[in-house]
N, C-alpha and C. Protein backbone atom coordinates (compact mmCIF):
# COMPACT_ATOMS: atom_id res chain seq x y z
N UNK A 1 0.85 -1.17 0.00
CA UNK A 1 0.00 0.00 0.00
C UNK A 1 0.89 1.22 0.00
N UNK A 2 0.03 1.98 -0.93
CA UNK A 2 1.04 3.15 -0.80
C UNK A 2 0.51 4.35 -0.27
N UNK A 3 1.22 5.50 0.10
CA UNK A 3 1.24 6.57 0.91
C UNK A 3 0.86 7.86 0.41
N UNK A 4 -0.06 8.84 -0.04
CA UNK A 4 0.17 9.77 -0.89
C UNK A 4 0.06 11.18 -0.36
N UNK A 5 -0.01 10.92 1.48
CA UNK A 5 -0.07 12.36 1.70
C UNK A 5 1.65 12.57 2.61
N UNK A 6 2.42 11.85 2.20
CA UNK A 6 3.35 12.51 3.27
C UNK A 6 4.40 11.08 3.48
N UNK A 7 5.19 11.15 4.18
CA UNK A 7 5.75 9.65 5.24
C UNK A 7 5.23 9.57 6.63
N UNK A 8 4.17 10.23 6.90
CA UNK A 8 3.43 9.42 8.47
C UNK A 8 2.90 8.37 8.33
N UNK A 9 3.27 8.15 9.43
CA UNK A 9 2.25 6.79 9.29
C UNK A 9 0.91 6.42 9.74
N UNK A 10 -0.05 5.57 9.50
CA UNK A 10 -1.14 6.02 10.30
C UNK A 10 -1.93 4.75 11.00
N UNK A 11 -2.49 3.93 11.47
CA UNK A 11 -2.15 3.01 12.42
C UNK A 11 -3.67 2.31 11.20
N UNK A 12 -3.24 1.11 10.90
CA UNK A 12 -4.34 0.87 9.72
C UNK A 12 -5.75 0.23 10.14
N UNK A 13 -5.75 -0.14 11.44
CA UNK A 13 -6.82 -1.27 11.54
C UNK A 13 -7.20 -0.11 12.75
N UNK A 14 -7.76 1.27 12.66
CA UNK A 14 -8.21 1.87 13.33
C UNK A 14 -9.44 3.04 12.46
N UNK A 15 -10.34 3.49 13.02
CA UNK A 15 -11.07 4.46 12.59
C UNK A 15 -10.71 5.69 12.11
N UNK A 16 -9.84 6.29 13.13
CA UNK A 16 -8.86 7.58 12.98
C UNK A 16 -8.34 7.26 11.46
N UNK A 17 -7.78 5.73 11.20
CA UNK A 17 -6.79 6.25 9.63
C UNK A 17 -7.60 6.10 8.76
N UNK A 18 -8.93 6.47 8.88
CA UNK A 18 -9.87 6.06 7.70
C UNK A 18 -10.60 7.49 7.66
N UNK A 19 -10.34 8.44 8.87
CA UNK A 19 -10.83 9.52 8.64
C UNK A 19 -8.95 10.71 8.63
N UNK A 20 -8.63 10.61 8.95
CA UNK A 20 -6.89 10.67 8.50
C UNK A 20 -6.46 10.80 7.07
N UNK A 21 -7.03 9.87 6.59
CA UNK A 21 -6.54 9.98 5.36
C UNK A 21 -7.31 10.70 4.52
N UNK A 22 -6.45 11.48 3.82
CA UNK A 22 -7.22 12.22 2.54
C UNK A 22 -8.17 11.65 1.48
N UNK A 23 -8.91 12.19 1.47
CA UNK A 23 -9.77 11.95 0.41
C UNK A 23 -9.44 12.23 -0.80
N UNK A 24 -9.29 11.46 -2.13
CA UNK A 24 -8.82 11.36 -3.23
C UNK A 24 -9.89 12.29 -4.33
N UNK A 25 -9.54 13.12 -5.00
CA UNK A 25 -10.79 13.39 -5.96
C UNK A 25 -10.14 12.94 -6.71
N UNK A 26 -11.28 12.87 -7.94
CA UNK A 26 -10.76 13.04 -9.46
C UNK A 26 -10.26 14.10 -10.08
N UNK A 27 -9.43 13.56 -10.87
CA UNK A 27 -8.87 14.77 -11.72
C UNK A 27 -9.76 15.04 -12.94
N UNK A 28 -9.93 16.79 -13.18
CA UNK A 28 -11.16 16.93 -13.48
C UNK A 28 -10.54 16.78 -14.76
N UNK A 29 -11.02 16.68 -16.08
CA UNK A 29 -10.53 16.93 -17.34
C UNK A 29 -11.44 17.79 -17.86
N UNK A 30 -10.89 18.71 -18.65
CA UNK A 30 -11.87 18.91 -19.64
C UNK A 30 -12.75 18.47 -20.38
N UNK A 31 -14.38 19.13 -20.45
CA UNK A 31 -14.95 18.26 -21.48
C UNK A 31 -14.98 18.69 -22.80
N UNK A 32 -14.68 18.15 -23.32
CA UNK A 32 -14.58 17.89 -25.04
C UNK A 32 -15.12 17.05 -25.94
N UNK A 33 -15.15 17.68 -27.32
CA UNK A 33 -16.01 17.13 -28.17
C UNK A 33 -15.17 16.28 -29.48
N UNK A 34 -15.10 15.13 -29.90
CA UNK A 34 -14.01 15.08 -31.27
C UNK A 34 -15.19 15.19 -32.31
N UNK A 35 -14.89 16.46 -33.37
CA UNK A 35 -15.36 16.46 -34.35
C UNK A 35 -14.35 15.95 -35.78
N UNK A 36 -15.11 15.23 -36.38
CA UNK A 36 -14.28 15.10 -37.50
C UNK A 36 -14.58 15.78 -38.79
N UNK A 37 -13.15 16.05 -39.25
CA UNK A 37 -13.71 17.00 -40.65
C UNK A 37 -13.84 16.62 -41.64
N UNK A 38 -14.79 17.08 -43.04
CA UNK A 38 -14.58 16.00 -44.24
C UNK A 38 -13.61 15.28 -44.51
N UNK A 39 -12.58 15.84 -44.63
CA UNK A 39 -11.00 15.37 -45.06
C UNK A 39 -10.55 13.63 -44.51
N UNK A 40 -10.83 13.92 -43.27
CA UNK A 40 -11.11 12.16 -42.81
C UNK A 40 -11.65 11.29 -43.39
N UNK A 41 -12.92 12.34 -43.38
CA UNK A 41 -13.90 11.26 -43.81
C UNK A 41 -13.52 10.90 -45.39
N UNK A 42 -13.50 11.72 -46.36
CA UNK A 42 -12.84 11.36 -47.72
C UNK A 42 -11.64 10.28 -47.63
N UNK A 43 -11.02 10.27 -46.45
CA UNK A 43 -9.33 9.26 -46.30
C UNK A 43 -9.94 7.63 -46.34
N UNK A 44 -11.15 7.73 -45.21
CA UNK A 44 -11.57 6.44 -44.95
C UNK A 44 -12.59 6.31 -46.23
N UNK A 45 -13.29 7.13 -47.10
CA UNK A 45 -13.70 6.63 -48.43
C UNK A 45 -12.71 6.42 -49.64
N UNK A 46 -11.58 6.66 -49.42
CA UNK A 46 -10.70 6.63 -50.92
C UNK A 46 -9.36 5.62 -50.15
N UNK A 47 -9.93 4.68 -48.98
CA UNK A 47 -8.62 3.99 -48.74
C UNK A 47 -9.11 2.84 -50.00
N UNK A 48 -8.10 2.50 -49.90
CA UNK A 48 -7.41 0.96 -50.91
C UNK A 48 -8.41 -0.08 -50.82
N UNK A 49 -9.14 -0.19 -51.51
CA UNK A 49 -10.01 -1.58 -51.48
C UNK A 49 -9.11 -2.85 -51.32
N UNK A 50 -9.96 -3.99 -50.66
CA UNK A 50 -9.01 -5.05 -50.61
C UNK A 50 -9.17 -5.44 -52.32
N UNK A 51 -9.52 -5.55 -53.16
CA UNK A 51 -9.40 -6.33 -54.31
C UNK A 51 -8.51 -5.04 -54.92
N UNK A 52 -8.19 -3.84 -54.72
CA UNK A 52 -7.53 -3.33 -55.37
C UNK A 52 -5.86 -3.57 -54.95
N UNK A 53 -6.08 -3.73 -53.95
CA UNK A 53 -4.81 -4.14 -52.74
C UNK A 53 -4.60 -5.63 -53.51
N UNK A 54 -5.22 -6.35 -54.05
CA UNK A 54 -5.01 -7.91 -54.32
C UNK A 54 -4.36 -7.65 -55.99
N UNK A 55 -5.00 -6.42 -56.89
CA UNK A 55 -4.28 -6.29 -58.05
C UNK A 55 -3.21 -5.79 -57.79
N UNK A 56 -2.49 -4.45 -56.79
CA UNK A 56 -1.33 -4.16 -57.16
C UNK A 56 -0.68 -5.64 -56.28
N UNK A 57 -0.41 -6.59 -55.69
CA UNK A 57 0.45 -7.40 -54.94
C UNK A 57 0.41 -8.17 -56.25
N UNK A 58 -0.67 -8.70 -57.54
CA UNK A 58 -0.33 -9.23 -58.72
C UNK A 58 0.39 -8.25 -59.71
N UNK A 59 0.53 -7.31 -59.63
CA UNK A 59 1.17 -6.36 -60.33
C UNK A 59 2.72 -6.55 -59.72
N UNK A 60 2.79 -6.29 -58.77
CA UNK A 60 4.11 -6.53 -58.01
C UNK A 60 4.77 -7.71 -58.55
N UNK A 61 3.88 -8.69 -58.27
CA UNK A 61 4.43 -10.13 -58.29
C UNK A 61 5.16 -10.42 -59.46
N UNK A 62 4.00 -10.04 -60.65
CA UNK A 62 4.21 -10.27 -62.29
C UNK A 62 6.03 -9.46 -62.47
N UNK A 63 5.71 -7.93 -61.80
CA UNK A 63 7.59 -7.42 -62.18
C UNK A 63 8.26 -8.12 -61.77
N UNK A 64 8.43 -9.22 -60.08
CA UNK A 64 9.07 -9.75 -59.45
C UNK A 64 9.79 -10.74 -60.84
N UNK A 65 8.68 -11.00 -61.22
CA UNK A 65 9.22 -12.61 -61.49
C UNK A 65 9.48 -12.58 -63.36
N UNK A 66 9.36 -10.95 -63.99
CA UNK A 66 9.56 -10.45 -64.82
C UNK A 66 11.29 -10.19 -64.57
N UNK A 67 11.47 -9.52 -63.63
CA UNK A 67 12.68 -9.23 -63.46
C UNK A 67 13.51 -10.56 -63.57
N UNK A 68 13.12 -11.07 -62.67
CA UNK A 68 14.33 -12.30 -62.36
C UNK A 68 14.16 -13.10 -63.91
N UNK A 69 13.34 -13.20 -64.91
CA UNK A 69 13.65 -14.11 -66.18
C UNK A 69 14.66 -13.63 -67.34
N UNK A 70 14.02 -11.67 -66.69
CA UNK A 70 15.50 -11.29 -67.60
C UNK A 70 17.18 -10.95 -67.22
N UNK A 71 16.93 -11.03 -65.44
CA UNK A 71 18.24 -11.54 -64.93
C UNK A 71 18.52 -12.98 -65.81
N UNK A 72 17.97 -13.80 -65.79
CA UNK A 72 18.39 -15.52 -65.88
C UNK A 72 18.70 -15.43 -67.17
N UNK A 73 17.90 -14.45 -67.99
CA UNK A 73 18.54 -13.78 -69.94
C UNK A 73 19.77 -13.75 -69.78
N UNK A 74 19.82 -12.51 -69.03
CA UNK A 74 21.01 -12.09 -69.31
C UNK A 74 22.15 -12.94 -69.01
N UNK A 75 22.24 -13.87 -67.81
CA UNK A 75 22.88 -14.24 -67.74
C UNK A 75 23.59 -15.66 -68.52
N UNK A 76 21.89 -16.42 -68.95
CA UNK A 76 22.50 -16.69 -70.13
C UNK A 76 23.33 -16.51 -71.22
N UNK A 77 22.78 -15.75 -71.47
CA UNK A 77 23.30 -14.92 -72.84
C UNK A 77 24.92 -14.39 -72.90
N UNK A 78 25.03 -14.07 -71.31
CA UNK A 78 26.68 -13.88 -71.06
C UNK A 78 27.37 -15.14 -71.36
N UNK A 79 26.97 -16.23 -70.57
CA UNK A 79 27.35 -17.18 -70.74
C UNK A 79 27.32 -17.97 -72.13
N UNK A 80 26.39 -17.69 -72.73
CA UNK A 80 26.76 -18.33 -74.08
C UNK A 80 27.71 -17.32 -75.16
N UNK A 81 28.34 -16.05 -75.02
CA UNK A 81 29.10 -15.52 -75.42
C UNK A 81 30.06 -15.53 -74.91
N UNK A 82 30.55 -15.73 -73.79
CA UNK A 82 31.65 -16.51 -73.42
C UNK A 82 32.48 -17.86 -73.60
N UNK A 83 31.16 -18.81 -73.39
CA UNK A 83 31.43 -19.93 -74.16
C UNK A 83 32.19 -19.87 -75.97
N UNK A 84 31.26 -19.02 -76.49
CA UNK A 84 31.42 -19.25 -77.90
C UNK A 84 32.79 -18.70 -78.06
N UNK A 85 33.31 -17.63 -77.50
CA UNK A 85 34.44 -17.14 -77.59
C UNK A 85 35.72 -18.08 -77.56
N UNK A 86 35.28 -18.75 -75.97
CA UNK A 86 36.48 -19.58 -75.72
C UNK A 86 36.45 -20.88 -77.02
N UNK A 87 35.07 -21.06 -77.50
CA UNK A 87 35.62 -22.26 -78.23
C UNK A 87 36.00 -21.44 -79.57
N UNK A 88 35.79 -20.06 -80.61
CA UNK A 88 36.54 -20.04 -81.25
C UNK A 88 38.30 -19.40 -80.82
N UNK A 89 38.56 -19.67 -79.59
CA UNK A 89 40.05 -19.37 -79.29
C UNK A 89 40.56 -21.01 -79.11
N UNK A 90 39.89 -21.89 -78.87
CA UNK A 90 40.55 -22.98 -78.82
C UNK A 90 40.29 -23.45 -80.46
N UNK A 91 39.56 -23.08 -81.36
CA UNK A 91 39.60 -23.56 -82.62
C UNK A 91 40.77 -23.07 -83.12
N UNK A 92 40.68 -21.89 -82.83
CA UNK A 92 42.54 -21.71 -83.75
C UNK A 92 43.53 -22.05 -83.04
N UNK A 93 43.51 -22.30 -81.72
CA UNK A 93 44.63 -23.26 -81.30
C UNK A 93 44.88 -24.79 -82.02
N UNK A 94 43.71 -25.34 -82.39
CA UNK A 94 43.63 -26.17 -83.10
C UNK A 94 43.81 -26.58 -84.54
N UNK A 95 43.69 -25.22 -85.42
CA UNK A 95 44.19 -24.99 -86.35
C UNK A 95 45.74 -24.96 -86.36
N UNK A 96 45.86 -24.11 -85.28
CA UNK A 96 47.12 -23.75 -85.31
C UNK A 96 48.59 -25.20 -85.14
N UNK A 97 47.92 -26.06 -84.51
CA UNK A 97 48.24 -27.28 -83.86
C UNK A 97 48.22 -28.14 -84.79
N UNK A 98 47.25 -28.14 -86.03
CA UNK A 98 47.29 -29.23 -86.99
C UNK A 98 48.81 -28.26 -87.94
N UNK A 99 48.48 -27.09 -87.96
CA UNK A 99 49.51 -26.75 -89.17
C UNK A 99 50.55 -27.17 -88.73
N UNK A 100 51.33 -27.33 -87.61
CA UNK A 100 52.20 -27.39 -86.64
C UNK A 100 52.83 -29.04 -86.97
N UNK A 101 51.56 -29.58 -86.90
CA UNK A 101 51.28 -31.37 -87.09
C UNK A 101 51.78 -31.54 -88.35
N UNK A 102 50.84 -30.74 -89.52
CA UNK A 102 51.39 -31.33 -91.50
C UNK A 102 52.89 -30.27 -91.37
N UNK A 103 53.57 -30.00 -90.62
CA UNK A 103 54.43 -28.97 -90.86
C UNK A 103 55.96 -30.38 -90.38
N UNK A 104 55.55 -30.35 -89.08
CA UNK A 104 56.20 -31.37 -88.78
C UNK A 104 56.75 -32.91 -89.30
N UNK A 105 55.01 -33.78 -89.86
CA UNK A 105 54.79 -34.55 -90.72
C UNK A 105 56.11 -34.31 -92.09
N UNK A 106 55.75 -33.19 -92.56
CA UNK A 106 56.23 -32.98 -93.62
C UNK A 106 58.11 -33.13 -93.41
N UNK A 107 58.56 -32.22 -92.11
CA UNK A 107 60.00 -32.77 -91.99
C UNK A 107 60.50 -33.57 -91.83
N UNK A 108 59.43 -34.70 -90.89
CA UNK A 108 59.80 -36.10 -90.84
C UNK A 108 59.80 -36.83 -91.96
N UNK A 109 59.28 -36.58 -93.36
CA UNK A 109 59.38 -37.18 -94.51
C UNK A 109 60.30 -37.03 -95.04
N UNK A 110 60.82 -35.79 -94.87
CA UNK A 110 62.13 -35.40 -95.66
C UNK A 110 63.48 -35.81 -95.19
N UNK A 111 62.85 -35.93 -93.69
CA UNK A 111 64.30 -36.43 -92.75
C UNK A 111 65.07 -38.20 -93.28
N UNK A 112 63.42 -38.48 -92.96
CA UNK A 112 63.27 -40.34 -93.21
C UNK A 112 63.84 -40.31 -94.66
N UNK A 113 63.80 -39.55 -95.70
CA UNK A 113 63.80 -40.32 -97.24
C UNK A 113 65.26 -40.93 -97.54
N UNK A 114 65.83 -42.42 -97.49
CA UNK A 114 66.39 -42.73 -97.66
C UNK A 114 67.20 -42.11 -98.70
N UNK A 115 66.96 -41.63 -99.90
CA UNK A 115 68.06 -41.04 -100.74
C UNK A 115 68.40 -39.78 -100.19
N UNK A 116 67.90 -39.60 -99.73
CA UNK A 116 67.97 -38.08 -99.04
C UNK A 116 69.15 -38.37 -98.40
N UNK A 117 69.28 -39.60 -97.32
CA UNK A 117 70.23 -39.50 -95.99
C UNK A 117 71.72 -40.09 -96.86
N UNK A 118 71.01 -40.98 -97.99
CA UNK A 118 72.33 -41.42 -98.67
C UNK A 118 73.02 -40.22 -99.46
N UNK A 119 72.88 -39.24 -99.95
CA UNK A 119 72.99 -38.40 -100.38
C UNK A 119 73.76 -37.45 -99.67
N UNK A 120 73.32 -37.20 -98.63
CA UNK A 120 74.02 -36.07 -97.74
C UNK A 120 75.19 -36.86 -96.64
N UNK A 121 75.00 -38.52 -96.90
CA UNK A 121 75.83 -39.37 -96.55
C UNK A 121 77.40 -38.89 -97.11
N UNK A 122 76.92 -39.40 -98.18
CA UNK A 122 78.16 -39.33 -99.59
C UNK A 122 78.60 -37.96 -99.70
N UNK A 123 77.59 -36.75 -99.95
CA UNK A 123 78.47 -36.09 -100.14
C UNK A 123 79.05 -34.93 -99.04
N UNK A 124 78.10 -34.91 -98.04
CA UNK A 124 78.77 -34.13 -96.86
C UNK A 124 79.67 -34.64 -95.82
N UNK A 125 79.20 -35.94 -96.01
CA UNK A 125 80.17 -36.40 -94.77
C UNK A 125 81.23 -37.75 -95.79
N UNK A 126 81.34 -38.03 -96.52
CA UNK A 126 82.29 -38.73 -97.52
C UNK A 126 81.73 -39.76 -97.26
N UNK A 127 81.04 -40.33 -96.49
CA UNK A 127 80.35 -42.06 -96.34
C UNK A 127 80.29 -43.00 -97.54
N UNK A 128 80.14 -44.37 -97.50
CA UNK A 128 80.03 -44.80 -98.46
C UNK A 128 79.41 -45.90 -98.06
N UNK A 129 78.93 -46.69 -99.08
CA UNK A 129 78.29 -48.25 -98.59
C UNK A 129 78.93 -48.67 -98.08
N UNK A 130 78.43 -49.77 -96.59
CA UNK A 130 79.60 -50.95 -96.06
C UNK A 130 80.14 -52.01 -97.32
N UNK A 131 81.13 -52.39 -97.40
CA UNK A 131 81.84 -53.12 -98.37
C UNK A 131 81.53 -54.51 -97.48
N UNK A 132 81.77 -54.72 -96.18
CA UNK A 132 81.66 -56.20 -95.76
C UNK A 132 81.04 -55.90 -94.45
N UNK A 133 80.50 -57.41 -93.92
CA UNK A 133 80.53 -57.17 -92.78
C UNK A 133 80.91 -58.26 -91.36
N UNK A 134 80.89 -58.51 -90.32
CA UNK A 134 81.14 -58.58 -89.21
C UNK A 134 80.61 -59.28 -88.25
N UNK A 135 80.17 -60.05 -87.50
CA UNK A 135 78.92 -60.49 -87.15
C UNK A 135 80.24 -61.27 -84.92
N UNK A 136 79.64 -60.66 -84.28
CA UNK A 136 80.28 -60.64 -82.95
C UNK A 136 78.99 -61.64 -82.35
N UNK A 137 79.55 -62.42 -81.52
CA UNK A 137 78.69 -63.51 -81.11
C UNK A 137 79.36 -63.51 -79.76
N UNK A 138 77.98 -63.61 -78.70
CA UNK A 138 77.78 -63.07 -77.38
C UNK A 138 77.74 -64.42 -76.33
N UNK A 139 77.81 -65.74 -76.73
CA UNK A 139 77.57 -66.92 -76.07
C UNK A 139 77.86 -66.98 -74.56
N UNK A 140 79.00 -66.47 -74.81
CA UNK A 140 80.04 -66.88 -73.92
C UNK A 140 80.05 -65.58 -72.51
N UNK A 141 78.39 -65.36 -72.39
CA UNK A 141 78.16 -63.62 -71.97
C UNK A 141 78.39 -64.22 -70.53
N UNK A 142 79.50 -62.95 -69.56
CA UNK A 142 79.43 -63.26 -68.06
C UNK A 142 78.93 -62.20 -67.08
N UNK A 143 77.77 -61.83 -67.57
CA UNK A 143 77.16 -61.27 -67.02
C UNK A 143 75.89 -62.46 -65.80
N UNK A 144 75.92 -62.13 -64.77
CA UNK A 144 75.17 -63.09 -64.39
C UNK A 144 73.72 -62.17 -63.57
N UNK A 145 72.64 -63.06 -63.75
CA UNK A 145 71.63 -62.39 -62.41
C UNK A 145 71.22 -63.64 -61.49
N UNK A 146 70.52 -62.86 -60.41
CA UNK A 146 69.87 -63.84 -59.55
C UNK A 146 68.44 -64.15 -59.76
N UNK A 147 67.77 -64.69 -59.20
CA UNK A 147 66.00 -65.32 -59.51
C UNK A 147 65.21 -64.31 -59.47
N UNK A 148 65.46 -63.44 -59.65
CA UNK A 148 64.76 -62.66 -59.00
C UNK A 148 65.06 -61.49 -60.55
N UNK A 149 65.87 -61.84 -61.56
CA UNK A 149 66.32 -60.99 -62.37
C UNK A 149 66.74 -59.81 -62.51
N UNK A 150 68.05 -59.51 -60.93
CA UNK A 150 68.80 -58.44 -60.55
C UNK A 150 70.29 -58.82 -60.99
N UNK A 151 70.30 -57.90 -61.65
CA UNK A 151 72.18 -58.50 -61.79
C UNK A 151 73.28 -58.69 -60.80
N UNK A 152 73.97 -59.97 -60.92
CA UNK A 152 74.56 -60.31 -59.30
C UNK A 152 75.79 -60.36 -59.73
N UNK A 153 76.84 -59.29 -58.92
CA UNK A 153 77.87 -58.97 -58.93
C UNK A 153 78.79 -59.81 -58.66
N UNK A 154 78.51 -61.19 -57.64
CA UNK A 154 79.28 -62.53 -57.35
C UNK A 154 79.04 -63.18 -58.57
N UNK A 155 77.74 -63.33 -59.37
CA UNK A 155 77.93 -64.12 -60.29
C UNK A 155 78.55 -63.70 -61.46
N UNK A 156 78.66 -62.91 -61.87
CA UNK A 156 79.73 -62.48 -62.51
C UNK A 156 80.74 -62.58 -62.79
N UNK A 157 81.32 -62.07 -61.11
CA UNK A 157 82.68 -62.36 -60.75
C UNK A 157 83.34 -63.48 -60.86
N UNK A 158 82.59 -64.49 -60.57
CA UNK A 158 82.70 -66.08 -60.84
C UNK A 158 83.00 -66.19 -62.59
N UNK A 159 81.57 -65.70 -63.07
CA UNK A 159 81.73 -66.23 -64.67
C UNK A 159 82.88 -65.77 -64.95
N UNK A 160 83.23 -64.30 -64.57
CA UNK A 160 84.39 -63.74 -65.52
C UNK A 160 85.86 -64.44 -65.23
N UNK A 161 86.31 -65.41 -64.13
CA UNK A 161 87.13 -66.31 -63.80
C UNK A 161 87.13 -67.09 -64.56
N UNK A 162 86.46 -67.82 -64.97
CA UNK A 162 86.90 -69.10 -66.83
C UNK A 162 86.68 -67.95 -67.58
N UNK A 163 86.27 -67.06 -67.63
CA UNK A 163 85.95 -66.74 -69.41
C UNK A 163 87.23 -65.95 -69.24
N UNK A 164 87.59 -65.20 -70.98
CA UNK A 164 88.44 -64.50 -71.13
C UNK A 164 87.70 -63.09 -71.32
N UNK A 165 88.82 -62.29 -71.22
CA UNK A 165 88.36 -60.55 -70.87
C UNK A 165 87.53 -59.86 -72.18
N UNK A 166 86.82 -59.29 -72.25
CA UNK A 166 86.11 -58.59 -73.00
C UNK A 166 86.44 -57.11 -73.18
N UNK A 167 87.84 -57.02 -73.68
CA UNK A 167 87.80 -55.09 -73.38
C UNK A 167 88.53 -54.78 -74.52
C-alpha cells in the first residue's frame, strides 16, 4: 500500500486512519467534443479496397518474377558468349596445332627419305656403302643375375674367372 499524503504513518486497523486519510478526488478533465472533418472522412472513403490491394500485390508479383527471367537472360546470354568465344580461341589453337602437325609430318618425310640421308651421306660427310661385314657372337656372356632378375655382382665375378676378358 502506498502513501500519498506525506511519510506518516497512520495506524491501519483503526477508525482515525480512515478519517486521517485524505480523500482522493478526481482529476477533473476537460470536457470535449471530437469532431471530425470531411478530409477524414474522404481518407476512410478513398482507402485501398481489398481487391484493389489484391491487383497491385499481382502487379508486383508479375515485375518480381519479370525481373528475375531477364536476370536468368542475361545471364545466359553472357554465358553463351563466353562460351562461344572460348571455343573459337581454342579452334585456332587447333588450327594452329594441326599446321604445326602437316608442318612437322612434312619434316619427318624429308628427314626419313632414304636417298635423301644417302645423299648427304656421300656427299657431306664422304660415307660410303659398307663393303663387308662382321657379325660378334655373345655366347660366352658373363654377365650373371639372380631369380629374381637383378644383376649379381658374385655371379659375374665367378663367370668372368673361366671366361676371357672382353675389353
Amino acid at each position: 500500500m502506498a502513501y500519498f499524503d506525506g511519510n506518516a504513518a497512520y495506524e491501519l486497523n483503526t477508525r482515525s486512519y480512515q478519517q486521517a486519510r485524505p480523500q482522493r478526488r478526481p482529476v477533473e478533465r476537460p470536457d470535449f467534443q471530437v469532431i471530425e472533418s470531411p478530409r477524414q472522412r474522404e481518407a476512410e472513403v478513398a482507402a485501398i479496397s481489398p481487391m484493389m490491394l489484391f491487383c497491385f500485390k499481382v502487379v508486383i508479383a508479375l515485375a518480381i518474377t519479370f525481373a528475375v527471367v531477364a536476370a536468368a537472360r542475361v545471364f545466359l546470354t553472357t554465358a553463351t558468349t563466353s562460351t562461344l568465344l572460348e571455343s573459337k580461341a581454342l579452334a585456332a589453337q587447333i588450327e594452329s596445332a594441326r599446321t604445326a602437325g602437316d608442318d612437322l609430318e612434312i619434316q619427318q618425310n624429308i628427314l626419313t627419305n632414304t636417298t635423301r640421308i644417302q645423299r648427304v651421306a656421300s656427299e657431306s660427310l664422304g660415307m660410303g656403302p659398307a663393303v663387308g661385314h662382321e657379325t660378334i657372337s655373345l655366347d660366352d656372356w658373363i654377365l650373371a643375375t639372380d631369380s629374381n632378375g637383378v644383376l649379381s655382382l658374385d655371379g659375374s665375378l665367378s663367370a668372368s674367372v673361366g671366361a676371357p676378358a672382353l675389353y
